[in-house]
C-alpha atoms as a PDB file:
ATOM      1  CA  UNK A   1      -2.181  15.986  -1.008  1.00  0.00           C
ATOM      2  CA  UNK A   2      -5.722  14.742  -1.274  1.00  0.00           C
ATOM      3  CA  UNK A   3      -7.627  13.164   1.662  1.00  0.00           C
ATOM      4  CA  UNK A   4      -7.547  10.222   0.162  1.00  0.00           C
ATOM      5  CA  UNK A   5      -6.831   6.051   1.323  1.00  0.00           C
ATOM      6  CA  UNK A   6      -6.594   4.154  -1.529  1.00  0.00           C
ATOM      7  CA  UNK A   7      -5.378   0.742  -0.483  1.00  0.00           C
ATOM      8  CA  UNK A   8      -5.075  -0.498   3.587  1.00  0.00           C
ATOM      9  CA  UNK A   9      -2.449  -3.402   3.215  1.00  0.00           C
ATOM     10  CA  UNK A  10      -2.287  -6.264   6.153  1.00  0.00           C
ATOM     11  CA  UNK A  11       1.014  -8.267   6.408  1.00  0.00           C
ATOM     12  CA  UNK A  12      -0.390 -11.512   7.099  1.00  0.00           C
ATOM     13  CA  UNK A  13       1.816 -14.806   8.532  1.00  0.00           C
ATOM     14  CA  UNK A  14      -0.140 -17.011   6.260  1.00  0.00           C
ATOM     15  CA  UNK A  15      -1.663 -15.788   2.950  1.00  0.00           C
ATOM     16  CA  UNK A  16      -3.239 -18.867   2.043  1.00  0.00           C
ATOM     17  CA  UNK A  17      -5.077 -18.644   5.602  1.00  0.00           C
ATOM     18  CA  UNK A  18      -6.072 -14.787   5.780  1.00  0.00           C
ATOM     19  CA  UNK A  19      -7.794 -15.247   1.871  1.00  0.00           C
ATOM     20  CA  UNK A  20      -9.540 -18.530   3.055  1.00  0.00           C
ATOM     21  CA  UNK A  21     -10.683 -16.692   5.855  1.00  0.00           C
ATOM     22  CA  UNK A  22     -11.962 -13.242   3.884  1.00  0.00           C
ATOM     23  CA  UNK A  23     -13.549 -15.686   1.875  1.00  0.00           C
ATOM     24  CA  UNK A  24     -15.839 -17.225   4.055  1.00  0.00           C
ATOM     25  CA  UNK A  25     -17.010 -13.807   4.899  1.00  0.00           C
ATOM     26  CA  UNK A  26     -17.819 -13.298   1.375  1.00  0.00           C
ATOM     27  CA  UNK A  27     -14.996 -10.961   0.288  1.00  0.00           C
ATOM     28  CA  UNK A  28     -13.663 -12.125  -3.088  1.00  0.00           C
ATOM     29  CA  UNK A  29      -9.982 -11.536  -4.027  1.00  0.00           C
ATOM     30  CA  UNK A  30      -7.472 -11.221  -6.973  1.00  0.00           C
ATOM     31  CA  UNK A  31      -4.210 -13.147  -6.327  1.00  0.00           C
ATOM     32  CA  UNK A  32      -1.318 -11.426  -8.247  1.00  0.00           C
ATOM     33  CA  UNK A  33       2.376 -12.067  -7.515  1.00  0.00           C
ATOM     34  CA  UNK A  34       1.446 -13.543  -3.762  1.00  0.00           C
ATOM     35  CA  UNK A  35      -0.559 -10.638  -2.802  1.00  0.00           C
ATOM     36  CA  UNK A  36      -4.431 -10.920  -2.626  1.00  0.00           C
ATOM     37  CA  UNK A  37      -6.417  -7.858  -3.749  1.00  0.00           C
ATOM     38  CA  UNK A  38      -9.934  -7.621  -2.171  1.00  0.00           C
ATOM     39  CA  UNK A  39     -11.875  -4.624  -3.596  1.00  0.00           C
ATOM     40  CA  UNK A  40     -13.399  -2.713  -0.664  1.00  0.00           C
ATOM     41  CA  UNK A  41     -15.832   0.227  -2.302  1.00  0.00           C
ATOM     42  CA  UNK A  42     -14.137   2.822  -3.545  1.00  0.00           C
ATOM     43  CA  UNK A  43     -10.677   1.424  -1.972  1.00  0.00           C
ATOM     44  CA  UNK A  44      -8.647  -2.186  -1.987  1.00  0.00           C
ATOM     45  CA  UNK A  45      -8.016  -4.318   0.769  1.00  0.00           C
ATOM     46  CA  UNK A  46      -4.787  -6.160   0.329  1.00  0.00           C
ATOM     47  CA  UNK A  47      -3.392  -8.876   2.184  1.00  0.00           C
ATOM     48  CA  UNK A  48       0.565  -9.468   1.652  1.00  0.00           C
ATOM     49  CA  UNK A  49       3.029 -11.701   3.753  1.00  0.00           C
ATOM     50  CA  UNK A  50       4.572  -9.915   6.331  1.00  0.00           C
ATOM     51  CA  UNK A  51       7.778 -10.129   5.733  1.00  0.00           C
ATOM     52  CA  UNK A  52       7.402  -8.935   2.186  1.00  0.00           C
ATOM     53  CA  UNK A  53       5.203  -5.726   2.966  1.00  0.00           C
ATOM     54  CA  UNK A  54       7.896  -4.797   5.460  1.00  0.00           C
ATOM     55  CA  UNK A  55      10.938  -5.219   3.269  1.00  0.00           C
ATOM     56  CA  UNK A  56       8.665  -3.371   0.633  1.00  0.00           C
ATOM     57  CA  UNK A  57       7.854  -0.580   2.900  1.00  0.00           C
ATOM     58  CA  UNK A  58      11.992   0.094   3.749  1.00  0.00           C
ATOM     59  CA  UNK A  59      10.956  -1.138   7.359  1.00  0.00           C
ATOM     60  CA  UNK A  60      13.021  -3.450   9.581  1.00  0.00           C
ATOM     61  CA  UNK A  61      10.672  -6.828  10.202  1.00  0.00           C
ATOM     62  CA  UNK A  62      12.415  -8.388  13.644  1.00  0.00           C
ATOM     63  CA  UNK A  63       9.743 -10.133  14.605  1.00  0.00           C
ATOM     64  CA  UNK A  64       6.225  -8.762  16.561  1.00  0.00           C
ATOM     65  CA  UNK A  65       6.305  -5.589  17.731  1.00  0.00           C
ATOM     66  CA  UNK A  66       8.665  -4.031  15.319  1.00  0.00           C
ATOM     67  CA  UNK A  67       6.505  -3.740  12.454  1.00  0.00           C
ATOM     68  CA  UNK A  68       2.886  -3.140  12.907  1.00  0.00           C
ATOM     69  CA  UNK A  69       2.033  -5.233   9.627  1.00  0.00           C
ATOM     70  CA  UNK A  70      -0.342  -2.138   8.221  1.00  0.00           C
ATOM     71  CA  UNK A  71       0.628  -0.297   5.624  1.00  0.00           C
ATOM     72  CA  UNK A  72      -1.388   3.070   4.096  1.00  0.00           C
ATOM     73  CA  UNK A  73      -1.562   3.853   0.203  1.00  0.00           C
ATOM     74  CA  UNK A  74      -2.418   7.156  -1.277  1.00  0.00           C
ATOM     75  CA  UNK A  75      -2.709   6.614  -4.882  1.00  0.00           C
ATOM     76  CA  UNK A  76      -2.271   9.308  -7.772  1.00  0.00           C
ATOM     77  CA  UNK A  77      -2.540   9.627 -10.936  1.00  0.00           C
ATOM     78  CA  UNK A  78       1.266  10.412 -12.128  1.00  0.00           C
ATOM     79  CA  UNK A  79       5.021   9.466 -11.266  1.00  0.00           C
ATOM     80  CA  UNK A  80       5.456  13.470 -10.821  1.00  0.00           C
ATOM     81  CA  UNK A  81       2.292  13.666  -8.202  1.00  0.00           C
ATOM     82  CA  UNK A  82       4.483  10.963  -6.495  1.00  0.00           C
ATOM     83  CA  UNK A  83       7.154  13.218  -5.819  1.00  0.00           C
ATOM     84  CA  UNK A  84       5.206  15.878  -5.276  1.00  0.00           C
ATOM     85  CA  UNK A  85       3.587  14.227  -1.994  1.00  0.00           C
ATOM     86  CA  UNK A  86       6.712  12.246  -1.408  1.00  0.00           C
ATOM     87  CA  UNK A  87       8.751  15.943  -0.746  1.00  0.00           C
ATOM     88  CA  UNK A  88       5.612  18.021   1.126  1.00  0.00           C
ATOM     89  CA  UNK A  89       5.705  14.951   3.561  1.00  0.00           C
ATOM     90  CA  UNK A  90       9.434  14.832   3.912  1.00  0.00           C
ATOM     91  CA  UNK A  91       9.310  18.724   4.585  1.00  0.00           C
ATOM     92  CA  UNK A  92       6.048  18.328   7.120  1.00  0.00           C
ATOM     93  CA  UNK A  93       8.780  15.940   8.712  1.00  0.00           C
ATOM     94  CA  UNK A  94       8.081  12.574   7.334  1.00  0.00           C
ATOM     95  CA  UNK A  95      10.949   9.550   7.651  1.00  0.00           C
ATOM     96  CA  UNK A  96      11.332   8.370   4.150  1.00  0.00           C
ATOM     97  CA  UNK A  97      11.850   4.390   4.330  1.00  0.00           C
ATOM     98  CA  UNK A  98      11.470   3.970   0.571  1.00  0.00           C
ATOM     99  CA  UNK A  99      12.595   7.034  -1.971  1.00  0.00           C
ATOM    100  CA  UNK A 100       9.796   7.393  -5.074  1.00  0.00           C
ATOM    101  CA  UNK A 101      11.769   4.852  -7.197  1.00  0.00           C
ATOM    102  CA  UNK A 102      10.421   2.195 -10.056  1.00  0.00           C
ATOM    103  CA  UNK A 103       8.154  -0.727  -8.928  1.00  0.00           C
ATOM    104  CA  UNK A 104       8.078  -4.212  -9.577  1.00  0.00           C
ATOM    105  CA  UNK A 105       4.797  -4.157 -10.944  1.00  0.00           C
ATOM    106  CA  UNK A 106       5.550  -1.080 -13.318  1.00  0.00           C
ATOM    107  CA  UNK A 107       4.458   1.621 -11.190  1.00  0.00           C
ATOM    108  CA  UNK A 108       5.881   4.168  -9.243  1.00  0.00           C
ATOM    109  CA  UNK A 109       6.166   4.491  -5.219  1.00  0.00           C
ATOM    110  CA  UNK A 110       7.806   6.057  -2.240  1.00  0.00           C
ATOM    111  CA  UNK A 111       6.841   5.340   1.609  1.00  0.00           C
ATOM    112  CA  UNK A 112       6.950   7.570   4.744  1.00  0.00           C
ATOM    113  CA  UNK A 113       6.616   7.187   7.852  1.00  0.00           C
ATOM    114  CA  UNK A 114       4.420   9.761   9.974  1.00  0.00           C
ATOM    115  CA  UNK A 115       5.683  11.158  13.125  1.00  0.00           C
ATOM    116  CA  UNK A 116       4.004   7.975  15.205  1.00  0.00           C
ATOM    117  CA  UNK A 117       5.822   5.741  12.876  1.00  0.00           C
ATOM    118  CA  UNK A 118       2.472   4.793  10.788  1.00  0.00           C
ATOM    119  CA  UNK A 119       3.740   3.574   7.033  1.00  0.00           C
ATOM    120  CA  UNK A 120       2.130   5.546   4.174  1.00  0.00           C
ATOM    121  CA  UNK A 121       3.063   4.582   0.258  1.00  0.00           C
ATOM    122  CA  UNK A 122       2.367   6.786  -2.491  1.00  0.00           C
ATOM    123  CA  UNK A 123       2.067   5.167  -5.793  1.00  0.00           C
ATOM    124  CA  UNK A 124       0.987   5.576  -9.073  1.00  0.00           C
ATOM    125  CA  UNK A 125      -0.361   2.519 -10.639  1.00  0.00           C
ATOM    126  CA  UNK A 126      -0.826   2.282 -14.073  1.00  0.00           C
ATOM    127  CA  UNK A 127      -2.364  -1.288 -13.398  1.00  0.00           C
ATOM    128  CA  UNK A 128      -5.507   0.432 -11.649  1.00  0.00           C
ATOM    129  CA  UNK A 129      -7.794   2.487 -13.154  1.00  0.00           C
ATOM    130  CA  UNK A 130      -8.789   5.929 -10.909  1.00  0.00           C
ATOM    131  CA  UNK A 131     -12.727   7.309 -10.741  1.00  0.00           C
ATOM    132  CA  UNK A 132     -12.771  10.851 -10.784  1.00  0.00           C
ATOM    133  CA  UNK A 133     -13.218  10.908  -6.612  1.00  0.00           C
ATOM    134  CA  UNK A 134      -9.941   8.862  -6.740  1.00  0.00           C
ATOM    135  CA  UNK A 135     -12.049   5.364  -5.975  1.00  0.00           C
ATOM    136  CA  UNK A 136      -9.294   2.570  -7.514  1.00  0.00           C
ATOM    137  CA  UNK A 137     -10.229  -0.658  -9.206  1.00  0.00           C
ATOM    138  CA  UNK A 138      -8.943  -3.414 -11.182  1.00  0.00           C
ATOM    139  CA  UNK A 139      -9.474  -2.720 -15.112  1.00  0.00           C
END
């Protein structure tokens, strides 16, 4: 797997609220299926109600405290590579919450959770296009 973040996602109560507010500090975002894409650099910040992003991520949402609302994304350039990562981190002793399936958005994706219980998804995206470095931005 390569060191690599390619997306930090926030569950937000209020989407409407957390763009206004990333606004006003001059970010400038994407809105696409309820989910607001802010390019960061080389990465995306993306803000997603809570709820959703849980449910998404294979993780009970019960209210604070049982999800932390952060989500991690790895993204690769392949369905296969998506197994590939998917199984090392199931062997290294990953909890899978989501098996590498089909995504609404015609991509592919799996999440894990690391031993401290910290989300990770690893997708490919054909909606994205990948710099060489593995920087992500919208086409």
């Amino acid at each position: 797997m390569e060191q690599r973040i390619s997306l930090v996602s926030l569950g937000v109560d209020d989407l409407d609220r957390a763009r206004t507010f990333y606004e006003r500090l001059g970010w400038h975002g994407r809105e696409i299926e309820e989910t607001v894409f802010l390019q960061a650099g080389p990465l995306m910040l993306v803000l997603w109600g809570r709820s959703k992003l849980a449910a998404d991520s294979g993780i009970p949402d019960t209210g604070r405290g049982s999800f932390g609302g952060v989500t991690l994304a790895h993204n690769v350039r392949s369905a296969a590579e998506v197994d590939e990562i998917v199984a090392a981190a199931e062997a290294a002793g990953a909890t899978m919450t989501r098996p590498p399936a089909p995504t609404f958005y015609g991509g592919y994706a799996g999440v894990f959770l690391d031993p401290d219980g910290h989300a990770w998804e690893i997708a490919f995206n054909p909606g994205f296009v990948m710099d060489d470095a593995g920087g992500i931005a919208f086409p």
